[in-house]
PDB file of N, CA and C in Angstrom:
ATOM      1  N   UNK A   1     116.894 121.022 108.959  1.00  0.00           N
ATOM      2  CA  UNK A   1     116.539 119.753 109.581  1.00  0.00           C
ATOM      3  C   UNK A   1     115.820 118.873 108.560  1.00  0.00           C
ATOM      4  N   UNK A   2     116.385 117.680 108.132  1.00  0.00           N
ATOM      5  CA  UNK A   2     115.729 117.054 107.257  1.00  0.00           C
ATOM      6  C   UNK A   2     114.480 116.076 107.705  1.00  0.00           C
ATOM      7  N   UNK A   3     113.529 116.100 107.439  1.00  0.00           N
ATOM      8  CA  UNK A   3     112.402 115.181 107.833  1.00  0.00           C
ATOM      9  C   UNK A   3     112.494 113.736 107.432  1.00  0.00           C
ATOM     10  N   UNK A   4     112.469 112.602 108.338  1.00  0.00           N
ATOM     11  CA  UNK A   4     112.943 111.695 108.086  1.00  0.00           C
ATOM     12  C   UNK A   4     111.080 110.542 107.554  1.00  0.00           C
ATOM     13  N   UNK A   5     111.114 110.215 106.216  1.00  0.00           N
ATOM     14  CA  UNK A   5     110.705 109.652 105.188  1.00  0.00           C
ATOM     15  C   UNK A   5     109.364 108.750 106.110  1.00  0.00           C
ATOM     16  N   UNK A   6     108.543 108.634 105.631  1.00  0.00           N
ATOM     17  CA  UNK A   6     107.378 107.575 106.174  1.00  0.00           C
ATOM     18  C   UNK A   6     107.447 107.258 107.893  1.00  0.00           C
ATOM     19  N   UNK A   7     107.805 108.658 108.663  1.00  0.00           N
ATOM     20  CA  UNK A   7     107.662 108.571 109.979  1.00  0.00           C
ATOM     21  C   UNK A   7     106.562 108.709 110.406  1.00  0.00           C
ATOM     22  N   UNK A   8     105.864 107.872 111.620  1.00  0.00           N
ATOM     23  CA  UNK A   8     104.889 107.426 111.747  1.00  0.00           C
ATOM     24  C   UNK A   8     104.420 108.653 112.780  1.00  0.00           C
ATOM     25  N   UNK A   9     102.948 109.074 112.501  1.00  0.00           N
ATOM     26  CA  UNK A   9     102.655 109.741 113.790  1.00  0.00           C
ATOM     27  C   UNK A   9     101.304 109.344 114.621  1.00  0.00           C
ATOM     28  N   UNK A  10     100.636 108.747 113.616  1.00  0.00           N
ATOM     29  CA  UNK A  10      99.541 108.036 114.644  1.00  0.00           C
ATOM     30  C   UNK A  10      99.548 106.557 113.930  1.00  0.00           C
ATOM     31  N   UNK A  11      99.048 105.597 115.209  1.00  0.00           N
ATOM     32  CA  UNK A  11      98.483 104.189 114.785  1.00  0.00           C
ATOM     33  C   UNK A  11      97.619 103.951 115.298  1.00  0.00           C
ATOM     34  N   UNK A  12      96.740 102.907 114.349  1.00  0.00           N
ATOM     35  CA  UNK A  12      95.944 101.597 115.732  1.00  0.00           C
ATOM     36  C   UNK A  12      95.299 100.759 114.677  1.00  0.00           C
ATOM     37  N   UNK A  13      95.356 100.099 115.385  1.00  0.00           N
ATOM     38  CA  UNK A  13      94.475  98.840 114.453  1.00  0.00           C
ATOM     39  C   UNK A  13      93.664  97.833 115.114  1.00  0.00           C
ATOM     40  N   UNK A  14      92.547  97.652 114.147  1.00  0.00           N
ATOM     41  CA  UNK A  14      91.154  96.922 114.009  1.00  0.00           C
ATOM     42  C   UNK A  14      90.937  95.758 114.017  1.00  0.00           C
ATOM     43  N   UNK A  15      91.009  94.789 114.644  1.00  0.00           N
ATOM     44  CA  UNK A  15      90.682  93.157 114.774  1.00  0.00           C
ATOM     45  C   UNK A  15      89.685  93.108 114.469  1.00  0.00           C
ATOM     46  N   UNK A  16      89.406  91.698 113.366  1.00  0.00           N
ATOM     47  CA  UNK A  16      88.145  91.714 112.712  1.00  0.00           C
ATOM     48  C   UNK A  16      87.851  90.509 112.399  1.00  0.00           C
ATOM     49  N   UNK A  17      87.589  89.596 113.296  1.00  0.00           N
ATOM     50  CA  UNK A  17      87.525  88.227 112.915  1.00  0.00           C
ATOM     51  C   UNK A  17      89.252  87.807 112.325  1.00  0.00           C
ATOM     52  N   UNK A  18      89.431  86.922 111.166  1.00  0.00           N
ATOM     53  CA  UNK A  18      90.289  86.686 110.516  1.00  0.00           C
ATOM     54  C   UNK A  18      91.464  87.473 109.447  1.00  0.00           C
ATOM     55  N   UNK A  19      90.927  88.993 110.015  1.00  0.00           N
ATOM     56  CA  UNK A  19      91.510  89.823 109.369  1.00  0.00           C
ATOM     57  C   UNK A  19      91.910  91.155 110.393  1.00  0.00           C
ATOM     58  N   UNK A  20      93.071  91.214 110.014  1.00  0.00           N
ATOM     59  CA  UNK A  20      93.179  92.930 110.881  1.00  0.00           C
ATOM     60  C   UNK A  20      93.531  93.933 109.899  1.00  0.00           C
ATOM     61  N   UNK A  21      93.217  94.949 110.495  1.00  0.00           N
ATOM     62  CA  UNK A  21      93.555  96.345 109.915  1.00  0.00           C
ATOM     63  C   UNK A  21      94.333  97.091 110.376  1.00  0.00           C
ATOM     64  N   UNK A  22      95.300  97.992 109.458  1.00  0.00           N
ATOM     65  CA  UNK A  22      96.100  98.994 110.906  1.00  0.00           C
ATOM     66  C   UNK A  22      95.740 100.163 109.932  1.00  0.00           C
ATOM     67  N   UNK A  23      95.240 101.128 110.415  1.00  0.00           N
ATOM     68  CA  UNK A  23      95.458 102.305 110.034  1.00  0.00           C
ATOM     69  C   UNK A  23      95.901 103.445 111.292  1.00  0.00           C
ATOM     70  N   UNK A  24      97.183 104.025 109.776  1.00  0.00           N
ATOM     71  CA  UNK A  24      98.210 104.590 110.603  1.00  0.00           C
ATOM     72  C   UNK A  24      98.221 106.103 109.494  1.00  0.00           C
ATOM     73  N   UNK A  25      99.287 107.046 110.050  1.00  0.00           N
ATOM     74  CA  UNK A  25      99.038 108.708 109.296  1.00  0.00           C
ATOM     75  C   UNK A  25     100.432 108.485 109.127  1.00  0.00           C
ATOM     76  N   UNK A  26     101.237 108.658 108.584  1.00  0.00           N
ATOM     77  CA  UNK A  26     103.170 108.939 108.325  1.00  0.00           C
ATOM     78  C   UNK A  26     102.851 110.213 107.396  1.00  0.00           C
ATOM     79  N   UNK A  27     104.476 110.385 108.141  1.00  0.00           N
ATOM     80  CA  UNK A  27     105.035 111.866 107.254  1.00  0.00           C
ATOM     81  C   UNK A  27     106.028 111.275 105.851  1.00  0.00           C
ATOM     82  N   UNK A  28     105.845 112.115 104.737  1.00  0.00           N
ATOM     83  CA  UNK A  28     106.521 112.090 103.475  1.00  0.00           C
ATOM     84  C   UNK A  28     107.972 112.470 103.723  1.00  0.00           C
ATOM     85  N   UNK A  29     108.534 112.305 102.727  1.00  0.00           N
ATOM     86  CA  UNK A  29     110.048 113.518 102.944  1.00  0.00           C
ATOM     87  C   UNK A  29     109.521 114.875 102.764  1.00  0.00           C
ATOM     88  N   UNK A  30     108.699 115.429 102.084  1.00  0.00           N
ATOM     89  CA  UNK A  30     108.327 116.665 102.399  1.00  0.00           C
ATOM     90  C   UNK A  30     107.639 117.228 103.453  1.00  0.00           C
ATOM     91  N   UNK A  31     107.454 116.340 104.316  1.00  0.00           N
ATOM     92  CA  UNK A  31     106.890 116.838 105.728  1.00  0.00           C
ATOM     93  C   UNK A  31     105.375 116.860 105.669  1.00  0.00           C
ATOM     94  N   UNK A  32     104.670 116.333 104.639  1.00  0.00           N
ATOM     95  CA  UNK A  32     103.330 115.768 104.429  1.00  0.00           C
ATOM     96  C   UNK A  32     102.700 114.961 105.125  1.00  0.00           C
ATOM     97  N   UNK A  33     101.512 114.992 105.820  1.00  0.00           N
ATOM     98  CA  UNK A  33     100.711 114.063 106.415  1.00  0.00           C
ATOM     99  C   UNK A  33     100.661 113.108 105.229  1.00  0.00           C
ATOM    100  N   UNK A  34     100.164 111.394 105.249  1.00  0.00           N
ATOM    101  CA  UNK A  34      99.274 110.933 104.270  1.00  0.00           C
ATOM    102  C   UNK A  34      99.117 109.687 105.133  1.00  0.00           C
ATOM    103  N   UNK A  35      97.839 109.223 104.954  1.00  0.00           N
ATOM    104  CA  UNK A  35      97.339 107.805 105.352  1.00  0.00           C
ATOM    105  C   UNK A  35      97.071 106.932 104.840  1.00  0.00           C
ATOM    106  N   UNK A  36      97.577 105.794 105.513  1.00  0.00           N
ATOM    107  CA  UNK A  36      97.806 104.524 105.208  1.00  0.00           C
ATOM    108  C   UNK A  36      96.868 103.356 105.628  1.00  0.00           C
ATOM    109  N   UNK A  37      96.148 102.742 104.696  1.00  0.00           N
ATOM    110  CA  UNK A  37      95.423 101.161 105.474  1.00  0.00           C
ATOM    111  C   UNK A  37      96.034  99.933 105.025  1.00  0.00           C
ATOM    112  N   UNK A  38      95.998  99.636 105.983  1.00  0.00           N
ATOM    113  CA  UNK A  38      96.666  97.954 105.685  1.00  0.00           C
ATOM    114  C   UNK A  38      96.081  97.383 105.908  1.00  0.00           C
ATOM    115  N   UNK A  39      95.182  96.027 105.246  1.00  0.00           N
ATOM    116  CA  UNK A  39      94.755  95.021 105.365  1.00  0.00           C
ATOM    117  C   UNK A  39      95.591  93.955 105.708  1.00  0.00           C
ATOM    118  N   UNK A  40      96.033  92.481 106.642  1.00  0.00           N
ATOM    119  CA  UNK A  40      96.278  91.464 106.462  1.00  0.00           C
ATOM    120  C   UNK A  40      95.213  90.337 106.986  1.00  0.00           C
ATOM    121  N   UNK A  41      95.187  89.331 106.214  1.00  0.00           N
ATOM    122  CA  UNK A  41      94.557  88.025 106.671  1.00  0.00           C
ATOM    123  C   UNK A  41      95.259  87.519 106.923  1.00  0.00           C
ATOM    124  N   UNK A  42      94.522  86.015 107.245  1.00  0.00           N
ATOM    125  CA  UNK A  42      94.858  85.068 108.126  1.00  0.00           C
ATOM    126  C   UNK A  42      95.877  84.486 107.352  1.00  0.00           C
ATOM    127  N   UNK A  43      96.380  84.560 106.326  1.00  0.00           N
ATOM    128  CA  UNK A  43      97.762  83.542 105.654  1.00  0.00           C
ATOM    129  C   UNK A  43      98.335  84.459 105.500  1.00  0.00           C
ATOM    130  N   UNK A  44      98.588  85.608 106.206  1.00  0.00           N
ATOM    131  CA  UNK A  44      99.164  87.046 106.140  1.00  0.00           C
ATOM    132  C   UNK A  44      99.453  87.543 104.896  1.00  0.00           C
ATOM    133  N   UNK A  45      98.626  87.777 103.752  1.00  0.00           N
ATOM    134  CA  UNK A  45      98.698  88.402 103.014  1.00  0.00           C
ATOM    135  C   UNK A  45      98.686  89.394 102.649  1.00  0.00           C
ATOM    136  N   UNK A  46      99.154  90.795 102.867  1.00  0.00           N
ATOM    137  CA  UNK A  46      98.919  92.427 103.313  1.00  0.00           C
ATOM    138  C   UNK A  46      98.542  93.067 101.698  1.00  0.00           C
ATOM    139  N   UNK A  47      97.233  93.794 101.848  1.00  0.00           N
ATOM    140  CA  UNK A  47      96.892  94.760 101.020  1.00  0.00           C
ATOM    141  C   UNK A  47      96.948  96.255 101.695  1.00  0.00           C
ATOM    142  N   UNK A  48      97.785  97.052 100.865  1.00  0.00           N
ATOM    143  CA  UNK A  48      97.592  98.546 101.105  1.00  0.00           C
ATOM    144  C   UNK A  48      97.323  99.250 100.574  1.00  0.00           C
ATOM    145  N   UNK A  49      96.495 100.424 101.026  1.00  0.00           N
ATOM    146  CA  UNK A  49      95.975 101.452 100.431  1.00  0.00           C
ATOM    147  C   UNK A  49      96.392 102.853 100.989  1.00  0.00           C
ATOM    148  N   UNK A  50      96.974 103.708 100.148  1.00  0.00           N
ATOM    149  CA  UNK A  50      97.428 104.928 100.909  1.00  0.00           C
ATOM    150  C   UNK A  50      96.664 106.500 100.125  1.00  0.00           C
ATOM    151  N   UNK A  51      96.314 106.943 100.954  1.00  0.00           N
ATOM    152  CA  UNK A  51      95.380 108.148 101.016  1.00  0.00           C
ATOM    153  C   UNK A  51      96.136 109.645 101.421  1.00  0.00           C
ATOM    154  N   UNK A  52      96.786 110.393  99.797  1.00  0.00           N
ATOM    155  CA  UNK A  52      97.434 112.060 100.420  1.00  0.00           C
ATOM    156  C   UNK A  52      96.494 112.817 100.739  1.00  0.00           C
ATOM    157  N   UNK A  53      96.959 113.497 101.742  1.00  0.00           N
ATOM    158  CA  UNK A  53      96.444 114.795 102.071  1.00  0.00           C
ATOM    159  C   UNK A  53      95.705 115.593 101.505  1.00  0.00           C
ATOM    160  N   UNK A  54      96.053 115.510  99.874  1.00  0.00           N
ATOM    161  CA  UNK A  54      94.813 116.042  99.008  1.00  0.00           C
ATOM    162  C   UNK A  54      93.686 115.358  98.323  1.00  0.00           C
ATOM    163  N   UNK A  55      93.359 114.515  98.823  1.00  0.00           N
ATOM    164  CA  UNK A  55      92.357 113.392  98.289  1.00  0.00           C
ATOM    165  C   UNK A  55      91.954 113.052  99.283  1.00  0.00           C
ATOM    166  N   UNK A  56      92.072 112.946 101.178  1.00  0.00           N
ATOM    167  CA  UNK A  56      91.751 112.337 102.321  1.00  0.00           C
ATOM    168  C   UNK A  56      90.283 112.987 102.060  1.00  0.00           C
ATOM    169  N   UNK A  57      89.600 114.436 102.183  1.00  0.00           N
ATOM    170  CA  UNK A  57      88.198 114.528 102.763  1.00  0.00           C
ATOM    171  C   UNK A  57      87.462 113.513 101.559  1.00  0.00           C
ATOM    172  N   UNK A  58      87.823 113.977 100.233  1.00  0.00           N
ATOM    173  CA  UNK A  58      87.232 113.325  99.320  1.00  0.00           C
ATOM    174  C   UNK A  58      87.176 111.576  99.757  1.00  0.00           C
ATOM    175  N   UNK A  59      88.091 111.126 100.269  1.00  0.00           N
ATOM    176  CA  UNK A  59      88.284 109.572 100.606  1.00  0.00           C
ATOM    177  C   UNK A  59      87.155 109.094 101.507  1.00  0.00           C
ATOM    178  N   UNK A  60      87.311 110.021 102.728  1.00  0.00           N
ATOM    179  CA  UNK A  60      86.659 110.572 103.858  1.00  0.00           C
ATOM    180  C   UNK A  60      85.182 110.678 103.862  1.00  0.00           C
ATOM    181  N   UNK A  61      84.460 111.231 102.725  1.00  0.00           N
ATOM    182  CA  UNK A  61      83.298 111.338 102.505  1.00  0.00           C
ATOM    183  C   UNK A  61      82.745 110.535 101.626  1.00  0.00           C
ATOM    184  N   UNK A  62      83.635 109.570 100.520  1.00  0.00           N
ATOM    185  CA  UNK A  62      83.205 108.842 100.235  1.00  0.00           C
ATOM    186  C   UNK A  62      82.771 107.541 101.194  1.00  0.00           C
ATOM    187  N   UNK A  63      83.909 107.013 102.121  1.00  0.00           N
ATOM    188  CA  UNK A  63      83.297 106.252 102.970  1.00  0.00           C
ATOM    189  C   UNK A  63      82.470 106.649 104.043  1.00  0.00           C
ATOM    190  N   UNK A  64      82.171 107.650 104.338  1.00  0.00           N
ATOM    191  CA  UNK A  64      80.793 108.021 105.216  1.00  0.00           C
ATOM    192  C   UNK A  64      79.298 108.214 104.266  1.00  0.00           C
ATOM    193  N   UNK A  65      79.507 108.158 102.817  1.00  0.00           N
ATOM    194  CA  UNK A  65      78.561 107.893 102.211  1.00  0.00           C
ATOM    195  C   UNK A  65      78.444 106.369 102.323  1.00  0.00           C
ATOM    196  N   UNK A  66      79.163 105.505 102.180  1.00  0.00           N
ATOM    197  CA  UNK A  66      78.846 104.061 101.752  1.00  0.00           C
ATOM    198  C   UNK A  66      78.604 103.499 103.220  1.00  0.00           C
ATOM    199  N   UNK A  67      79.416 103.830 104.644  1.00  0.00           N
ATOM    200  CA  UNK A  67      78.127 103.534 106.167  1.00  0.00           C
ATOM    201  C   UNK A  67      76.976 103.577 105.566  1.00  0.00           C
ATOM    202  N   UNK A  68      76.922 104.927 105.176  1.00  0.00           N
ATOM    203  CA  UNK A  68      74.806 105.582 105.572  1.00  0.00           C
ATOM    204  C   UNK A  68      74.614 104.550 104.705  1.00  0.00           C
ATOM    205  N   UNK A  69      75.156 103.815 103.427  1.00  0.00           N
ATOM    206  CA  UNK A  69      74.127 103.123 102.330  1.00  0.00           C
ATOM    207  C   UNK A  69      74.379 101.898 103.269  1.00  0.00           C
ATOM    208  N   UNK A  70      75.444 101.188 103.757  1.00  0.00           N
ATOM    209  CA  UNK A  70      75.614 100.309 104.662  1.00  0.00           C
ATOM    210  C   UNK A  70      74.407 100.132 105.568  1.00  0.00           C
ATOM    211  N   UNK A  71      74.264 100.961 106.373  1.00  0.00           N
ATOM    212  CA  UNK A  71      73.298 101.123 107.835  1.00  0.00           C
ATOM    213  C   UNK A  71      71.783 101.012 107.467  1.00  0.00           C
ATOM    214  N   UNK A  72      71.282 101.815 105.905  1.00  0.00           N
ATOM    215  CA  UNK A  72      70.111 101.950 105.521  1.00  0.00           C
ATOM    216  C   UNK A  72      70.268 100.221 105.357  1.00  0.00           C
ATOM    217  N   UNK A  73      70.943  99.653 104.665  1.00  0.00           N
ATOM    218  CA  UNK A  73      70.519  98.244 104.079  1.00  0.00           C
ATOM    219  C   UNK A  73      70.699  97.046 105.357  1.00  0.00           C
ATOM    220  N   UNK A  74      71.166  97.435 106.195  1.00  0.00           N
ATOM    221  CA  UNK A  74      72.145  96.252 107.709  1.00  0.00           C
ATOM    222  C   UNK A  74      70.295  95.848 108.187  1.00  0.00           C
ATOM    223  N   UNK A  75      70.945  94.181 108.102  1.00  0.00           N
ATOM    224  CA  UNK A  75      69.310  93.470 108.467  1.00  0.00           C
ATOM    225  C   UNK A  75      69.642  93.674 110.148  1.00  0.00           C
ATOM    226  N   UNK A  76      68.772  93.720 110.973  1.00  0.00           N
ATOM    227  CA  UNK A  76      68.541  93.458 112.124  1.00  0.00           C
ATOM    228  C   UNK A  76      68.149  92.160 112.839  1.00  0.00           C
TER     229      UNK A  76
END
């Protein structure tokens, strides 16, 4: 059974003012998880960033380090 290329298995995406986000998980042809972010703005310009399976916790923990530095610095 051949696995068919950048099939999608989860979505959703983030409204954010003038910008949305979709982050979504697709399968490889090798039957690999890997995740995907998409940025577009408002003149729909799309930036992507895609994250394998062997680099996600590392990805993962880098942005739960930069919240906590986020949250320590967020004025009230």
């Amino acid at each position: 059974m051949e696995i068919q290329e950048n099939r999608e298995i989860f979505a959703t995406r983030v409204q954010a003012g003038s910008r949305t986000y979709f982050v979504d998980v697709k399968i490889n042809r090798q039957g690999e998880p890997y995740l995907t972010i998409c940025e577009v703005n408002k003149l729909g310009e799309r930036i992507r960033l895609m994250v394998f399976e062997d680099h996600a916790e590392e990805f993962i923990a880098a942005v739960e380090q930069a919240m906590e530095v986020i949250r320590e610095h967020k004025t009230t």
